[in-house]
Protein backbone atom coordinates (compact mmCIF):
# COMPACT_ATOMS: atom_id res chain seq x y z
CA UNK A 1 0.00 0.00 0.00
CA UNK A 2 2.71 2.73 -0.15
CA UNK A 3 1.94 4.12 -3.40
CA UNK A 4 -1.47 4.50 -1.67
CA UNK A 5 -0.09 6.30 0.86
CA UNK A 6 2.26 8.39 -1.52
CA UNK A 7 -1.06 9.23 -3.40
CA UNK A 8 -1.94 10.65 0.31
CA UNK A 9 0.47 12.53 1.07
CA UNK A 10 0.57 14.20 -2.18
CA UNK A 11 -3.01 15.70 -1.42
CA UNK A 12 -1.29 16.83 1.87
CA UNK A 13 1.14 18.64 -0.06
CA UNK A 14 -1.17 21.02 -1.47
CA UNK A 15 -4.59 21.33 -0.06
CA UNK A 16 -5.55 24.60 -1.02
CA UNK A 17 -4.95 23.68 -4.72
CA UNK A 18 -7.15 21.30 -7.25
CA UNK A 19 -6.53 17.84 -6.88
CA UNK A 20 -5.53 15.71 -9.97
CA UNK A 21 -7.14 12.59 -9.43
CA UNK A 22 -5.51 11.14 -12.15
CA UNK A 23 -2.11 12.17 -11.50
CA UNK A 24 -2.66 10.72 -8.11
CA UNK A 25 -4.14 7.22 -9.83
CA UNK A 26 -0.47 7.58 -12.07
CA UNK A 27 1.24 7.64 -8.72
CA UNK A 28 -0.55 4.74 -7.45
CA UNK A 29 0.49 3.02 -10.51
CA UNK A 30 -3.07 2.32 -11.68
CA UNK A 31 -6.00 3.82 -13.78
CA UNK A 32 -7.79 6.54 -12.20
CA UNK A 33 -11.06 4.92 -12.60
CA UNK A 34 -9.68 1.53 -10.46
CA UNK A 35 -7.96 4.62 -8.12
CA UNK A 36 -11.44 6.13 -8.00
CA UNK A 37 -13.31 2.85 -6.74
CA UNK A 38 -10.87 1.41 -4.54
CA UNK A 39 -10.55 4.76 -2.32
CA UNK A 40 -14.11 5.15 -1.76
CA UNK A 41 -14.49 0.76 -1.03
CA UNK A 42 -11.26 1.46 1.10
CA UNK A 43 -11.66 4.98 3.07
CA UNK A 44 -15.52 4.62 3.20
CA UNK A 45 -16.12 7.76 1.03
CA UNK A 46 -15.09 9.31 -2.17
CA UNK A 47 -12.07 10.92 -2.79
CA UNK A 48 -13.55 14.00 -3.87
CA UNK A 49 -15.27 14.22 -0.33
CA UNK A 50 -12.27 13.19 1.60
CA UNK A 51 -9.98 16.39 -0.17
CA UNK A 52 -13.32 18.64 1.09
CA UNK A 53 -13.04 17.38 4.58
CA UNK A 54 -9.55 17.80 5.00
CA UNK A 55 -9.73 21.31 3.25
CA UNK A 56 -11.98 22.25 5.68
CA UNK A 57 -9.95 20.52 8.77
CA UNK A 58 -6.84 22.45 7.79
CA UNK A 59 -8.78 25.67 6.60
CA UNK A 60 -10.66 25.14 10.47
CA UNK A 61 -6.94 25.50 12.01
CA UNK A 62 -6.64 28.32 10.30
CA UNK A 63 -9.93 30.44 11.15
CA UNK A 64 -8.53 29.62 15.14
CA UNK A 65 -5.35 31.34 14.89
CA UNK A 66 -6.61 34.17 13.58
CA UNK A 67 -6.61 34.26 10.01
CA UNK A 68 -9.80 36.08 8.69
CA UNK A 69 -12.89 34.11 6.66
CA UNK A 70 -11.48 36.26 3.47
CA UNK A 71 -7.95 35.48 3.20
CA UNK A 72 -8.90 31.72 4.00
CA UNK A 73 -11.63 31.38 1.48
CA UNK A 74 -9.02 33.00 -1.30
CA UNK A 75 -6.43 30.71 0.05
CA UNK A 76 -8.37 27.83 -0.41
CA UNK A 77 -10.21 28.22 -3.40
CA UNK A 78 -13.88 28.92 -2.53
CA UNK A 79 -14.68 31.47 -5.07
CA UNK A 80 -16.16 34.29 -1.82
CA UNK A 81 -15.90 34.22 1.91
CA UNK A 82 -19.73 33.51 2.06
CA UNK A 83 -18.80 30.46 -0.15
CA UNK A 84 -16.17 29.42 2.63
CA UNK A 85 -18.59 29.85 5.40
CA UNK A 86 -21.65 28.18 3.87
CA UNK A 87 -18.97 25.21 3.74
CA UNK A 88 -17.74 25.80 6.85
CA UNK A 89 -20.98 25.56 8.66
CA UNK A 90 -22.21 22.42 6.87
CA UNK A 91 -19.19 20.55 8.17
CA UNK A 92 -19.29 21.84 11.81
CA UNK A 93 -22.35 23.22 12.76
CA UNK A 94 -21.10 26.56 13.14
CA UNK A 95 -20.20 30.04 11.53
CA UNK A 96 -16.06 30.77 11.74
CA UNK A 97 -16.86 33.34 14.27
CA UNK A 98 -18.40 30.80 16.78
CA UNK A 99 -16.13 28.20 16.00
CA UNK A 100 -13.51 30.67 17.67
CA UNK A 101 -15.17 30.97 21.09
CA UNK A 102 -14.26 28.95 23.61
CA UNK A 103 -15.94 25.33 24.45
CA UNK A 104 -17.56 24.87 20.71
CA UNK A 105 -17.28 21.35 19.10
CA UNK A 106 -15.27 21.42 16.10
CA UNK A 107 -15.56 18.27 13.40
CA UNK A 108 -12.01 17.02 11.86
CA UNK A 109 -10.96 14.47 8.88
CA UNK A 110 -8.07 12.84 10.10
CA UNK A 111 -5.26 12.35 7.41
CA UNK A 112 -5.94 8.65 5.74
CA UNK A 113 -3.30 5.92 6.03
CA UNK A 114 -3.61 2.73 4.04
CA UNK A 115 -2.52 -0.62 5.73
CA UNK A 116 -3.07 -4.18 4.01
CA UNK A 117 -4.44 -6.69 6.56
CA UNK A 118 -3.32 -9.85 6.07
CA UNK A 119 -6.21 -12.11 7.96
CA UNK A 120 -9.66 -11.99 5.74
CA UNK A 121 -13.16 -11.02 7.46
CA UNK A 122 -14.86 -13.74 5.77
CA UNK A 123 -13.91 -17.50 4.43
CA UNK A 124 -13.93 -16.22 1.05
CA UNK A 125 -12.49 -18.54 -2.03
CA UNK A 126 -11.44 -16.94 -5.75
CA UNK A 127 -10.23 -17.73 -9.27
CA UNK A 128 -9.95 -15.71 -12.47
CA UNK A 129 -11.90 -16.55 -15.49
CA UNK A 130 -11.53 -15.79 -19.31
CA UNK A 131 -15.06 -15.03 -20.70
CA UNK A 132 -16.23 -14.61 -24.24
CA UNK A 133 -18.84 -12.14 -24.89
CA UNK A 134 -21.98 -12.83 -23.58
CA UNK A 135 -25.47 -11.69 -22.76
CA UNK A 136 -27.59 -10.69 -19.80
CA UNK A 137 -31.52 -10.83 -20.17
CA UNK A 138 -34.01 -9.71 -17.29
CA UNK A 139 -35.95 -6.71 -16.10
CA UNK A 140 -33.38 -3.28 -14.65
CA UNK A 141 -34.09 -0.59 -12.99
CA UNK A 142 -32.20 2.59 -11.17
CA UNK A 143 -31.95 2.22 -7.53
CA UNK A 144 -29.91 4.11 -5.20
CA UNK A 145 -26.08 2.47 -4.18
CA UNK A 146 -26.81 1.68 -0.05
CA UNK A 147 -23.44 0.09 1.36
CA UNK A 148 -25.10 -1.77 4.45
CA UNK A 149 -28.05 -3.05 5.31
CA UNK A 150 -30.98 -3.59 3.19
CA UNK A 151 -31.50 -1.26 0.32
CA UNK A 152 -35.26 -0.54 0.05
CA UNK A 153 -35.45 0.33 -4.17
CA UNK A 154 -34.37 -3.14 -4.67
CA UNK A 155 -36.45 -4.58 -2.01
CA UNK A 156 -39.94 -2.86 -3.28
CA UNK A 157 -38.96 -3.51 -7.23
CA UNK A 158 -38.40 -7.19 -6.65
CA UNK A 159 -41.56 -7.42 -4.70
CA UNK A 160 -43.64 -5.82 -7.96
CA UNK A 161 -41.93 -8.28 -9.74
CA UNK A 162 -44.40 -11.69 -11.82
CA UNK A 163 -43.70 -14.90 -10.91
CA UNK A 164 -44.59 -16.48 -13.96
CA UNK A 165 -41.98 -13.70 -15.83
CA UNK A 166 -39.15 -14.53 -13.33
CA UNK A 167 -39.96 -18.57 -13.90
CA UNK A 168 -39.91 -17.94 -17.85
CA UNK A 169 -36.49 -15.75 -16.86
CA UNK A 170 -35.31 -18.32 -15.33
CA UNK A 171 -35.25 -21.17 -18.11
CA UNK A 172 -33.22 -18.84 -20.25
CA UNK A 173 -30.85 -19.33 -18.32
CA UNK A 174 -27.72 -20.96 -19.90
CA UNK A 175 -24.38 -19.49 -19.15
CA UNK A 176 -22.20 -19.13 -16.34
CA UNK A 177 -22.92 -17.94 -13.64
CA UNK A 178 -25.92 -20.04 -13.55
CA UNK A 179 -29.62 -19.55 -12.54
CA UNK A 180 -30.82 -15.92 -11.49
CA UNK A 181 -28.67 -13.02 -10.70
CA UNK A 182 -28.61 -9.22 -10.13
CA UNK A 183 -26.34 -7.14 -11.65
CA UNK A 184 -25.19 -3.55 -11.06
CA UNK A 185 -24.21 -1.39 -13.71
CA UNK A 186 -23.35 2.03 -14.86
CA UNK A 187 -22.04 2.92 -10.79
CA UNK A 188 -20.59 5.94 -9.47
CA UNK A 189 -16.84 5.43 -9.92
CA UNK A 190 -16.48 7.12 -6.30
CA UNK A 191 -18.87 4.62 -4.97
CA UNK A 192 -20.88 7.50 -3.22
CA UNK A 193 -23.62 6.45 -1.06
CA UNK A 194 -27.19 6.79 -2.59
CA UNK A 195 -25.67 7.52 -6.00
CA UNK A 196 -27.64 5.59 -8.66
CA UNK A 197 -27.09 2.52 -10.92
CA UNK A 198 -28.59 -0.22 -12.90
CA UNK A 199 -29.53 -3.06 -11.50
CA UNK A 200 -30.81 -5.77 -13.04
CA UNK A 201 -32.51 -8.81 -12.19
CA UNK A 202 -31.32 -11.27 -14.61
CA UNK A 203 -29.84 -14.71 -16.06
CA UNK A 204 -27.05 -15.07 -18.73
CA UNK A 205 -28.20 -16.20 -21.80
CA UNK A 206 -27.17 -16.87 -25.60
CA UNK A 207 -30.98 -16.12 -26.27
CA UNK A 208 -32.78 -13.19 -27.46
CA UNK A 209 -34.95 -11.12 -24.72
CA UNK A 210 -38.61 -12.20 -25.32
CA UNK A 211 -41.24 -9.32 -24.68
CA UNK A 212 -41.41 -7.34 -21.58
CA UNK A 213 -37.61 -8.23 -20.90
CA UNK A 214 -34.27 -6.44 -21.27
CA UNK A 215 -30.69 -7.13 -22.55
CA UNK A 216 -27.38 -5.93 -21.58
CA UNK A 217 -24.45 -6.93 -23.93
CA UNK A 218 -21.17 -7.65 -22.11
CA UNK A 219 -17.97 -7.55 -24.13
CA UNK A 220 -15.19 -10.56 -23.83
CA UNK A 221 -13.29 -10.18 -20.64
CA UNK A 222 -11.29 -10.71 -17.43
CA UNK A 223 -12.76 -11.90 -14.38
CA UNK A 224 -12.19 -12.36 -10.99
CA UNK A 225 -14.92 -14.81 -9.39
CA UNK A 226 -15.08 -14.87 -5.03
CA UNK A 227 -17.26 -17.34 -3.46
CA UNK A 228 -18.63 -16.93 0.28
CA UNK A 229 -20.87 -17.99 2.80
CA UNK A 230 -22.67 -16.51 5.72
CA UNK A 231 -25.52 -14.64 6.64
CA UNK A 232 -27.39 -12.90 4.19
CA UNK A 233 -27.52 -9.41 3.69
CA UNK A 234 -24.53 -8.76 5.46
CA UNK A 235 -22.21 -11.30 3.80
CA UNK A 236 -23.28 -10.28 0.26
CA UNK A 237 -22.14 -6.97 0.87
CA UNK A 238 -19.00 -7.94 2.65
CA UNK A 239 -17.58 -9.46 -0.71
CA UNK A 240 -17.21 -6.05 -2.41
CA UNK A 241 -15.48 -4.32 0.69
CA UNK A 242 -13.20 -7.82 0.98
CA UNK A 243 -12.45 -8.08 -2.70
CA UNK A 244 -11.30 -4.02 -2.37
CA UNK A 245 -9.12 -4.24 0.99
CA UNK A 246 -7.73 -7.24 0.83
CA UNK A 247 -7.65 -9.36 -2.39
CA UNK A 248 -6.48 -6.34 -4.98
CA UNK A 249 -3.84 -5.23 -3.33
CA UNK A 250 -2.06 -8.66 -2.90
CA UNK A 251 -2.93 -9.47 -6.45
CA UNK A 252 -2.12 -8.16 -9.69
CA UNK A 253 -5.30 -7.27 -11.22
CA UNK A 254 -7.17 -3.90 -11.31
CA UNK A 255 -10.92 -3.31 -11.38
CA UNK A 256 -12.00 -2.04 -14.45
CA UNK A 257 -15.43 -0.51 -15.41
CA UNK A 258 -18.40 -2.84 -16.17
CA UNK A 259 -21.25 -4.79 -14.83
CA UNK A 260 -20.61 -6.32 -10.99
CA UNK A 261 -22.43 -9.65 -11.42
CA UNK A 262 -23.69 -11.26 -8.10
CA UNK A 263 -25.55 -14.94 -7.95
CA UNK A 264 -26.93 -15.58 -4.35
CA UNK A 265 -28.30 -19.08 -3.41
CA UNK A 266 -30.26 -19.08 -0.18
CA UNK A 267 -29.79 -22.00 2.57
CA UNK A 268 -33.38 -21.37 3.71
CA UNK A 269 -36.76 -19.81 2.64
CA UNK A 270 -36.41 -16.50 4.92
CA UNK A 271 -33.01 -16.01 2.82
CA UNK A 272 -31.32 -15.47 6.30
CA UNK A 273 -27.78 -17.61 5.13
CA UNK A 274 -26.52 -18.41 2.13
CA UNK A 275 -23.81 -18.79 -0.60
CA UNK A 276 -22.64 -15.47 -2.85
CA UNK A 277 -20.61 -15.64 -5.94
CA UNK A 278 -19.48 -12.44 -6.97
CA UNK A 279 -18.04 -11.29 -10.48
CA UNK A 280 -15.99 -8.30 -11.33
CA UNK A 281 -14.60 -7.31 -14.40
CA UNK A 282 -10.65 -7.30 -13.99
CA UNK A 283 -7.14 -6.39 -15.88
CA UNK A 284 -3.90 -7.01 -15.09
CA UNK A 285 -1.88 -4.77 -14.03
């Protein structure tokens, strides 16, 4: 992870100027849209939103010592001092000038520092796969991206869903992975919380969609496939935040942009535990 961390500190070295995401993905020695997604799986939010924070920490210092809401807007880059101190009181609560008197509770991002842990979170198996071009059929829609617990756009458009359409979905099926699956596409590269994407409820097919059912064409690629088990929704989640902290950085393979395939198969009817397989479109590094 110390190209990670260079990537850091080079934000550090500059924070009142524009940040070059990509020159920081260069620096990292990846792409900036694989930078992108593993900082916000990794820190927990999107880079863009970590540089405001710690703007605003180090801009915060500032204000206390003295330096006026004018001269520390300029400095760093809000285009007026009301611009500053809109900012400055949506990330504390407060205006400058009662951030300055004594007892008030002040908000901070601490500086990030990336560490690979070597023990996993979860029992979690993988392998890499060559796939040819191939087809996904089923019904999408846009839903907001929730990172725990249960996201309630997918849970009231899979309730509206026929069960007669999803038992004619499901003997299209005939491709791997096998059986049903959802599939999220077109997703914020920072991963931003309730930022929207496609999901789809699906199977892969060589078939044409019949009527009343979508298709999404994916292109010949690299794949890395992880396996889990555990107790569902909590697990299911768990693989993306895994695969980002602990698989890519020991392995040489980036993610790359297109669909996140996931195929759960329940151990009981309430869907409490399970088995996940999850694919992500990959490169090598």
């Amino acid at each position: 992870m110390q190209r990670w961390n260079e990537a850091i500190e080079a934000i550090e070295a500059d924070l009142t100027d524009s940040v070059d995401v990509a020159a920081l993905a260069h620096r990292a020695t990846t792409s900036e849209y694989h930078f992108r997604r593993m900082f916000a799986t990794l820190a927990g939010l999107p880079i863009s939103e970590y540089v405001r924070r710690r703007r605003l920490t180090v801009a915060t210092a500032e204000i206390l010592d003295g330096a006026t809401v004018l001269d520390t807007a300029i400095r760093f880059g809000y285009g007026s001092a009301e611009a500053f101190a809109r900012a400055f009181r949506a990330m504390h609560g407060l205006t400058p000038s009662q951030a300055r008197r004594p007892g008030a509770v002040l908000r901070s991002q601490s500086k990030l520092r990336f560490h690979l842990r070597v023990e996993g979170s979860t029992d979690m198996q993988h392998r890499i796969v060559e796939k040819d071009a191939f087809r996904i059929v089923g019904v999408t829609q846009r839903v907001p991206l929730v990172h725990e617990g249960p996201n309630t756009a997918i849970d009231e458009f899979t309730r509206g869903l026929d069960r007669s359409q999803m038992g004619e979905l499901k003997e299209l099926s005939d491709g791997e992975p096998a059986g049903l699956v959802t599939v999220s596409d077109h997703i914020d590269p920072d991963r931003a919380e309730g930022s929207l994407l496609d999901y789809w409820l699906g199977v892969v097919t060589s078939r044409e969609a019949p009527a009343g059912f979508s298709r999404l064409e994916v292109p010949a690629g690299t794949w890395a496939v992880f396996e889990t088990e555990g107790t569902f929704p909590d697990v299911l989640q768990r693989m993306w935040a895994d695969a980002a902290t602990e698989w890519f950085p020991a392995n040489p393979y980036r993610w790359v942009p297109g669909p996140e395939i996931l195929r759960s198969l329940p151990a009981d009817e309430e869907w409490t535990r399970g088995t996940g397989q999850l694919w992500l479109p990959v490169e090598r590094e």
